[in-house]
PDB file of N, CA and C in Angstrom:
ATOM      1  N   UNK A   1     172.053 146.419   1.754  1.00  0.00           N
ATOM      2  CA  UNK A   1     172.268 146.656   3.173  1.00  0.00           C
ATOM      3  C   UNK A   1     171.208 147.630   3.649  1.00  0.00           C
ATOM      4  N   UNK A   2     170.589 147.669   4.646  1.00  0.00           N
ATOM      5  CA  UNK A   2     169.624 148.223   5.144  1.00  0.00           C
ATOM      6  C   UNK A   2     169.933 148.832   6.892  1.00  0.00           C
ATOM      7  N   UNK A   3     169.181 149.379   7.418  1.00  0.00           N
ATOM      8  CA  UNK A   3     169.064 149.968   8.496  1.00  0.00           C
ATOM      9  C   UNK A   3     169.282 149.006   9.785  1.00  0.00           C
ATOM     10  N   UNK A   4     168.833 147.704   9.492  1.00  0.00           N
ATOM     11  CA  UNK A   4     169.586 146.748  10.435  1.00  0.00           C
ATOM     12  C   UNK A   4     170.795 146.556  10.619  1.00  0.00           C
ATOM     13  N   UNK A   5     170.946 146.536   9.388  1.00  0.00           N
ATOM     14  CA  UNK A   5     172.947 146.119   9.084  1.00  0.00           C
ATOM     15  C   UNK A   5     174.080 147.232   9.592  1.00  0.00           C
ATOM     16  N   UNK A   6     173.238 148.485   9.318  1.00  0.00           N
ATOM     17  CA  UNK A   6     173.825 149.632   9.859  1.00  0.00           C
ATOM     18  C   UNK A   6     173.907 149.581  11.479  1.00  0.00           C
ATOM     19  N   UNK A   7     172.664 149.134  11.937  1.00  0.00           N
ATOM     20  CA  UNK A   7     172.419 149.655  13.535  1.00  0.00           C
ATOM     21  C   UNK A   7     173.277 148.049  14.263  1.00  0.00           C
ATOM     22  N   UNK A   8     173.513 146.825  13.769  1.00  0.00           N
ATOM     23  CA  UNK A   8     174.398 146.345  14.070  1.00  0.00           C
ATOM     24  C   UNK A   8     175.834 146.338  14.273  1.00  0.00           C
ATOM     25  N   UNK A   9     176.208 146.827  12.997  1.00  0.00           N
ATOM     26  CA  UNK A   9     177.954 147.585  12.613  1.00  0.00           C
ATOM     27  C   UNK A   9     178.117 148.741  14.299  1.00  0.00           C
ATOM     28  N   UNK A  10     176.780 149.717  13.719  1.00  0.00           N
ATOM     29  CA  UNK A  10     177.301 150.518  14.996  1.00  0.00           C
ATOM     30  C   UNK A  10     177.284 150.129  16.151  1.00  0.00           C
ATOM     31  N   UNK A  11     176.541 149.225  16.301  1.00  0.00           N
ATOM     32  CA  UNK A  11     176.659 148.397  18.028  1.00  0.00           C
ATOM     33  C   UNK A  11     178.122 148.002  18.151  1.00  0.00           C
ATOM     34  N   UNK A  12     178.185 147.085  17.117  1.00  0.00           N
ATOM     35  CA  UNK A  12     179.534 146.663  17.425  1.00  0.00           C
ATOM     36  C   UNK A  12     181.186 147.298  17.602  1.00  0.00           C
ATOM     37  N   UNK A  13     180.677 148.633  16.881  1.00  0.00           N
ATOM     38  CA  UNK A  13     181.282 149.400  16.913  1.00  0.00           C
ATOM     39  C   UNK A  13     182.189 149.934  18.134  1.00  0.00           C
ATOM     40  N   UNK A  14     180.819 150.039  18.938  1.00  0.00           N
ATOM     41  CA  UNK A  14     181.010 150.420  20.557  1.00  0.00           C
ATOM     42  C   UNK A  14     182.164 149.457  21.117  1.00  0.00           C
ATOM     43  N   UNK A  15     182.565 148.605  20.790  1.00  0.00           N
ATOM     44  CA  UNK A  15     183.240 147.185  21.140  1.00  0.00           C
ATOM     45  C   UNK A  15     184.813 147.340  21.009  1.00  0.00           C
ATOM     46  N   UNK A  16     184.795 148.423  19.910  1.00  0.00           N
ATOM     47  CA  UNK A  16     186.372 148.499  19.198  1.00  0.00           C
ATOM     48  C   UNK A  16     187.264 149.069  20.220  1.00  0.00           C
ATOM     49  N   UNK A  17     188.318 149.144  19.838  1.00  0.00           N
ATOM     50  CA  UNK A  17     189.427 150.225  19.970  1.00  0.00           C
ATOM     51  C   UNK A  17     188.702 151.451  20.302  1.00  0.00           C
ATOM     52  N   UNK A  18     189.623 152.760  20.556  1.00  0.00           N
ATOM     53  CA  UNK A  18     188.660 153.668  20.662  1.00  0.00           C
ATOM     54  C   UNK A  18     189.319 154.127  19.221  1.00  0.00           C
ATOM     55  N   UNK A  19     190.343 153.988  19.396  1.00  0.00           N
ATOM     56  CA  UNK A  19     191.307 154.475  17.792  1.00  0.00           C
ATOM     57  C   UNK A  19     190.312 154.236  16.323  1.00  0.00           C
ATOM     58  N   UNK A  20     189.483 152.898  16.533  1.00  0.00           N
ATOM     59  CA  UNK A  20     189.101 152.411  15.355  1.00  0.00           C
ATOM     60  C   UNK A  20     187.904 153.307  15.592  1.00  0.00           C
ATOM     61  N   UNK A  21     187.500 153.328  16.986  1.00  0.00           N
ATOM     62  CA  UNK A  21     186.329 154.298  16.960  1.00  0.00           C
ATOM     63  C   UNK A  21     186.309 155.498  16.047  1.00  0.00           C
ATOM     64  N   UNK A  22     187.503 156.672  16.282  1.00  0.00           N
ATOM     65  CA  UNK A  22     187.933 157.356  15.879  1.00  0.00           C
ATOM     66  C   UNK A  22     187.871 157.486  14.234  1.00  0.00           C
ATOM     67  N   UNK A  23     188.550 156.762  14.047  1.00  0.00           N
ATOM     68  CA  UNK A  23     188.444 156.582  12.473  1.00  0.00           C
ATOM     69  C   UNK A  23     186.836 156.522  11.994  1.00  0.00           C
ATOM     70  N   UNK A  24     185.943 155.368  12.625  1.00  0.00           N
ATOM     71  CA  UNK A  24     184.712 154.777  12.064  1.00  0.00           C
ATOM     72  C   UNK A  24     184.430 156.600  11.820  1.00  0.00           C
ATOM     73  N   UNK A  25     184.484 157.216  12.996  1.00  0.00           N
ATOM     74  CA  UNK A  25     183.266 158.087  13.062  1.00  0.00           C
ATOM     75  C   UNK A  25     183.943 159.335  12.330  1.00  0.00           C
ATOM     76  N   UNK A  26     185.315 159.680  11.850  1.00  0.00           N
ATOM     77  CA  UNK A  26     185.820 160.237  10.854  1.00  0.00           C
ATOM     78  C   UNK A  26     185.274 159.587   9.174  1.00  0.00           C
ATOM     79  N   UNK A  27     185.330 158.520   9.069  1.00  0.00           N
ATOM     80  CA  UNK A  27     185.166 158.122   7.617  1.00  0.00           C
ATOM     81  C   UNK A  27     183.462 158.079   7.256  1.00  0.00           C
ATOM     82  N   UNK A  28     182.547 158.067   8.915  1.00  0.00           N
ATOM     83  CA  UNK A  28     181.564 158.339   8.493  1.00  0.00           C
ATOM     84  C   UNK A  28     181.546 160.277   8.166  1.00  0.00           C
ATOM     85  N   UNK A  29     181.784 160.820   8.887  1.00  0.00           N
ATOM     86  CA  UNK A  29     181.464 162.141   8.745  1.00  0.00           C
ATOM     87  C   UNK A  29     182.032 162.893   7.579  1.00  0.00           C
ATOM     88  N   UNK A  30     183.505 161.824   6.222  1.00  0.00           N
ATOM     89  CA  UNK A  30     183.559 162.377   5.693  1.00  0.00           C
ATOM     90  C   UNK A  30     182.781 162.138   4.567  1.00  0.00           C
ATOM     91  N   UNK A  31     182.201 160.936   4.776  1.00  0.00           N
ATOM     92  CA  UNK A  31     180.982 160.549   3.490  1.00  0.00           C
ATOM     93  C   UNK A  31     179.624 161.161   4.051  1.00  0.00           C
ATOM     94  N   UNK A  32     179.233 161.957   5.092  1.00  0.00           N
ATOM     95  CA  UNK A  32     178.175 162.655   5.334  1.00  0.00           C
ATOM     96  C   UNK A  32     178.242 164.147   4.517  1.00  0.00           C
ATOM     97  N   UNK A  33     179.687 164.562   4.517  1.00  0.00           N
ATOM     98  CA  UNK A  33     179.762 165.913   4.063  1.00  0.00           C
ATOM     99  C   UNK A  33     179.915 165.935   2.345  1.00  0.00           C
ATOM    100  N   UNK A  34     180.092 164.477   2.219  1.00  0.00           N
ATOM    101  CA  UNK A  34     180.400 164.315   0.710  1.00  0.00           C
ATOM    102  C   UNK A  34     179.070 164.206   0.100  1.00  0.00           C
ATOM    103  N   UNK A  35     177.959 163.721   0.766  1.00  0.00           N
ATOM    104  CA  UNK A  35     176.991 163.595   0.548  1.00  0.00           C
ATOM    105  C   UNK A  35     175.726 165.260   0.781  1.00  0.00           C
ATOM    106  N   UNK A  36     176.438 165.877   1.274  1.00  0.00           N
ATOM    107  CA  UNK A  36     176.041 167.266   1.943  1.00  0.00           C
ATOM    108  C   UNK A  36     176.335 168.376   0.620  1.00  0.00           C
ATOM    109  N   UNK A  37     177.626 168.160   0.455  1.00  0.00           N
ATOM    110  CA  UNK A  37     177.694 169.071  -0.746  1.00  0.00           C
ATOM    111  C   UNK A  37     177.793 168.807  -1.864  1.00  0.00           C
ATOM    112  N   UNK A  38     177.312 169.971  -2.700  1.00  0.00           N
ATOM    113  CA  UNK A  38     177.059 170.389  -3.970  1.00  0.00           C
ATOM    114  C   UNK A  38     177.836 169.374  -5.234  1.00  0.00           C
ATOM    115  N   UNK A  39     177.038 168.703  -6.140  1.00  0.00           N
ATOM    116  CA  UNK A  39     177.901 168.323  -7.205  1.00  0.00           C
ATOM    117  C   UNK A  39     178.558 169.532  -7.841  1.00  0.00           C
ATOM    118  N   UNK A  40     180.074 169.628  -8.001  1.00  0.00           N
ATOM    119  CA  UNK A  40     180.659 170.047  -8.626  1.00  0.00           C
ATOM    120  C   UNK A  40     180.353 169.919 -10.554  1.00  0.00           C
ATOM    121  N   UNK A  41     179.518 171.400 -11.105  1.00  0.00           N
ATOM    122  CA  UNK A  41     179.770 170.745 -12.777  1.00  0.00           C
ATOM    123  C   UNK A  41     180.643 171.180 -13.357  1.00  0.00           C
ATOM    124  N   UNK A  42     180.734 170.138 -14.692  1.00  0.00           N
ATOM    125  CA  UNK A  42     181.805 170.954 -15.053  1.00  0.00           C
ATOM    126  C   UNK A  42     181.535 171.528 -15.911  1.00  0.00           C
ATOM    127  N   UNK A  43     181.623 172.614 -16.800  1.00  0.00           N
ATOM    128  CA  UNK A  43     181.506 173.042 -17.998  1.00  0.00           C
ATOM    129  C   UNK A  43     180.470 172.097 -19.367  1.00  0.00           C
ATOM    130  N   UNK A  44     180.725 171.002 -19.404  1.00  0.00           N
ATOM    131  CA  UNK A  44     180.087 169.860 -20.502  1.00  0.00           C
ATOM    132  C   UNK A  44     179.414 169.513 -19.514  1.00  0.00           C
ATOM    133  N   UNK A  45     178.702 169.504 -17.896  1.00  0.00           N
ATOM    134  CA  UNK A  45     177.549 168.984 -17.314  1.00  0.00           C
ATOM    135  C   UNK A  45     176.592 170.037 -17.909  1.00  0.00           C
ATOM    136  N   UNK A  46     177.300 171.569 -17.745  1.00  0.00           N
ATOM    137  CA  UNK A  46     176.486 172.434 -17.797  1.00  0.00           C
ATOM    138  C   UNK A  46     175.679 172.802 -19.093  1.00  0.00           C
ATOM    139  N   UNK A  47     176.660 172.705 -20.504  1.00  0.00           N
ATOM    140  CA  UNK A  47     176.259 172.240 -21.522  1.00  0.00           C
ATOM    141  C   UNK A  47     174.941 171.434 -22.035  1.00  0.00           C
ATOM    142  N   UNK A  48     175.598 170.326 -21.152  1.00  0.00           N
ATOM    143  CA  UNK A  48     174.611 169.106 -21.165  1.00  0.00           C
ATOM    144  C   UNK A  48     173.204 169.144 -20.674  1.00  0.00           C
ATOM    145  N   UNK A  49     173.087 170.372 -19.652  1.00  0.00           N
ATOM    146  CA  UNK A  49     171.533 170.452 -18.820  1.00  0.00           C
ATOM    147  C   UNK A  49     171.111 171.420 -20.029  1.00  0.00           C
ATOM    148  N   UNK A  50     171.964 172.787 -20.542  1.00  0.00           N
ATOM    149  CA  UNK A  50     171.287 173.483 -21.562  1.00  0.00           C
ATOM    150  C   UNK A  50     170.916 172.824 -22.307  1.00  0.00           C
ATOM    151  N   UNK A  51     171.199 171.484 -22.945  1.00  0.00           N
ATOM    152  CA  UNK A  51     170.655 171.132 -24.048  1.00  0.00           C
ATOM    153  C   UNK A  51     169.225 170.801 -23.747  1.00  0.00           C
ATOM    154  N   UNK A  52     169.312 169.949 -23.021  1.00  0.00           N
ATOM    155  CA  UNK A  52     168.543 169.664 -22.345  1.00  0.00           C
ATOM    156  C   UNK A  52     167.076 170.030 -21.935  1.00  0.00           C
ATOM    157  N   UNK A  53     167.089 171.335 -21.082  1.00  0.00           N
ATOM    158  CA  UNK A  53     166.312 171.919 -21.062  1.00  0.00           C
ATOM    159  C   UNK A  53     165.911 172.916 -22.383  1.00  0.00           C
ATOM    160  N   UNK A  54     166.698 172.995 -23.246  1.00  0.00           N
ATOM    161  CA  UNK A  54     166.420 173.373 -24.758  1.00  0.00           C
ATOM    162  C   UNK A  54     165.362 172.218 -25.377  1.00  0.00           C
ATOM    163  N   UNK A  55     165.598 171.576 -24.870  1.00  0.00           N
ATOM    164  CA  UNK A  55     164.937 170.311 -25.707  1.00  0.00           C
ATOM    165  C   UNK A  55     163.700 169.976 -25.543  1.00  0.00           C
ATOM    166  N   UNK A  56     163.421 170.245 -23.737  1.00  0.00           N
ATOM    167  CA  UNK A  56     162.558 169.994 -23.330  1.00  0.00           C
ATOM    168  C   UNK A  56     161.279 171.458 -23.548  1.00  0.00           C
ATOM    169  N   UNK A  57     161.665 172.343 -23.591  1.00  0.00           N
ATOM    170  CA  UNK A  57     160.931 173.370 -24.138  1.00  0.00           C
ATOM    171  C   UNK A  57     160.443 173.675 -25.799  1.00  0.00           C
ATOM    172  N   UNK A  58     161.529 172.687 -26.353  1.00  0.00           N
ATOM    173  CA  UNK A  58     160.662 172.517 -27.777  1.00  0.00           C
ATOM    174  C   UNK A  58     159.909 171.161 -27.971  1.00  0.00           C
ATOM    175  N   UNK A  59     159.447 170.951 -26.625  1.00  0.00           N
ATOM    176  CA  UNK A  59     159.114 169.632 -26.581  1.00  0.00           C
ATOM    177  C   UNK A  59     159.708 168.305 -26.793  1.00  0.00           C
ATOM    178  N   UNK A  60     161.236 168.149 -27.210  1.00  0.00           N
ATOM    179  CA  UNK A  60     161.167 166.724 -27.436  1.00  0.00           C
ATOM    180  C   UNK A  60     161.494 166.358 -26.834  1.00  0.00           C
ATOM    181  N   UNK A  61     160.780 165.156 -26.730  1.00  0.00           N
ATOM    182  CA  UNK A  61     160.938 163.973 -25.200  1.00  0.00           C
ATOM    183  C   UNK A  61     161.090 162.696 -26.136  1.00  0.00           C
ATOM    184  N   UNK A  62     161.601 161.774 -25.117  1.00  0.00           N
ATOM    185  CA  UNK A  62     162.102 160.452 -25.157  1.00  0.00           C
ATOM    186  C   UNK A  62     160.904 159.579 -25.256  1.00  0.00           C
ATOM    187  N   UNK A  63     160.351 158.493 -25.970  1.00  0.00           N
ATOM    188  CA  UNK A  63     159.379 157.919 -26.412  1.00  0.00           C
ATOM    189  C   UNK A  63     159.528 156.905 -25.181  1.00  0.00           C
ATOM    190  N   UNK A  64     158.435 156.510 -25.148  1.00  0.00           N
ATOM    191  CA  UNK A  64     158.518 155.256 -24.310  1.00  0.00           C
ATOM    192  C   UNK A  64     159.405 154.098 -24.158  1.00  0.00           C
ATOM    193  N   UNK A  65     159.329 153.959 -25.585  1.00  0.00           N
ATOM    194  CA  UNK A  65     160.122 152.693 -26.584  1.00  0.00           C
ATOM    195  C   UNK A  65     161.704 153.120 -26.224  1.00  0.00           C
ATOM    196  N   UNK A  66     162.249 154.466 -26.777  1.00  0.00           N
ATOM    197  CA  UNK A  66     163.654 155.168 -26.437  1.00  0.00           C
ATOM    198  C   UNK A  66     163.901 155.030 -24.688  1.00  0.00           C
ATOM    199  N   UNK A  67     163.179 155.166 -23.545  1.00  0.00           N
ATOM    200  CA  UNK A  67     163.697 155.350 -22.546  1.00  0.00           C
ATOM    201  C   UNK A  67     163.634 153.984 -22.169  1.00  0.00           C
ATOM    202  N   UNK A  68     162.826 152.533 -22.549  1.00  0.00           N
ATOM    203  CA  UNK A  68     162.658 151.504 -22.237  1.00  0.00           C
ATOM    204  C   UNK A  68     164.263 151.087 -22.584  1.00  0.00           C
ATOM    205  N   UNK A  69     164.537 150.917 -23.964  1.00  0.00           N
ATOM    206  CA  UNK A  69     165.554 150.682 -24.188  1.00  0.00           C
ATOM    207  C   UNK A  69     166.938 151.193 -23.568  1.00  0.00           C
ATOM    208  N   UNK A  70     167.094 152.178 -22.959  1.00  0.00           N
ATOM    209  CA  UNK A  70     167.911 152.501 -22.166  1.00  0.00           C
ATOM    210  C   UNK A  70     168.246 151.837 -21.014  1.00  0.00           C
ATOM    211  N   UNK A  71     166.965 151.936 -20.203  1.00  0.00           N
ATOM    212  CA  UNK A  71     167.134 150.832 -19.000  1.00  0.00           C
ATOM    213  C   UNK A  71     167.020 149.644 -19.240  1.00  0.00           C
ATOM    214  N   UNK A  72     166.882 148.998 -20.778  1.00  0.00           N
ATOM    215  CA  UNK A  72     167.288 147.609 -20.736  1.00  0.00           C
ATOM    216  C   UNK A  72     168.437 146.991 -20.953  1.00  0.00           C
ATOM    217  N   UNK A  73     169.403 148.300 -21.411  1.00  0.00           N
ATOM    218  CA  UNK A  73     170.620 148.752 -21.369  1.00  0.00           C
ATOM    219  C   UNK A  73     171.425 147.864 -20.055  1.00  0.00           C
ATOM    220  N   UNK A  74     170.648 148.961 -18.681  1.00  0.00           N
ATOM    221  CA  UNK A  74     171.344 148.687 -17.896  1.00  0.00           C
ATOM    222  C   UNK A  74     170.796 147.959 -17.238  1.00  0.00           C
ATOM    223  N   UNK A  75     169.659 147.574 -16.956  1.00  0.00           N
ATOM    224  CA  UNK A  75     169.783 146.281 -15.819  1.00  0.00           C
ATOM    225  C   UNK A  75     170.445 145.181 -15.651  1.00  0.00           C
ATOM    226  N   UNK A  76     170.477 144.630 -14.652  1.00  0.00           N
ATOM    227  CA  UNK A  76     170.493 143.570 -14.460  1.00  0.00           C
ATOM    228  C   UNK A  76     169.859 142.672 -14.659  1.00  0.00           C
ATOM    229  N   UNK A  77     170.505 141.309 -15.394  1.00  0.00           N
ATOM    230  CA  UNK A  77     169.359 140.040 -15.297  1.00  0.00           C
ATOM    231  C   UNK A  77     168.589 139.909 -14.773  1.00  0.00           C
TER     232      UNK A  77
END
């Protein structure tokens, strides 16, 4: 979905209820603020970046071959 699809929805938007209005522009503003703030870590995120950056200061990094395989993991067909 792209910036068209968006600027259509909201046209049509204008069209609704005002009630549904209401809502649209509540459920947008609460995924604006969700998007606004801070990931919450938890304890094992935080862990997880120390290692991390432990790792990366004794240099070891992920081989080409190791990070390829990861994302061949996940793509898609």
């Amino acid at each position: 979905m792209g910036t068209k699809a968006l600027k259509d929805i909201l046209t049509r938007v204008e069209t609704w209820p005002e009630a549904a209005q209401e809502e649209a522009v509540a459920s947008l503003l609460a995924i604006e603020e969700e998007l606004r703030s801070p990931y919450p870590l938890t304890e094992a995120d935080k862990q997880a970046i120390d290692r991390g950056l432990q790792a990366a200061r004794k240099g070891e990094f992920a081989t080409d071959a190791e990070v390829e395989a990861v994302l061949a993991k996940y793509r898609r067909g």
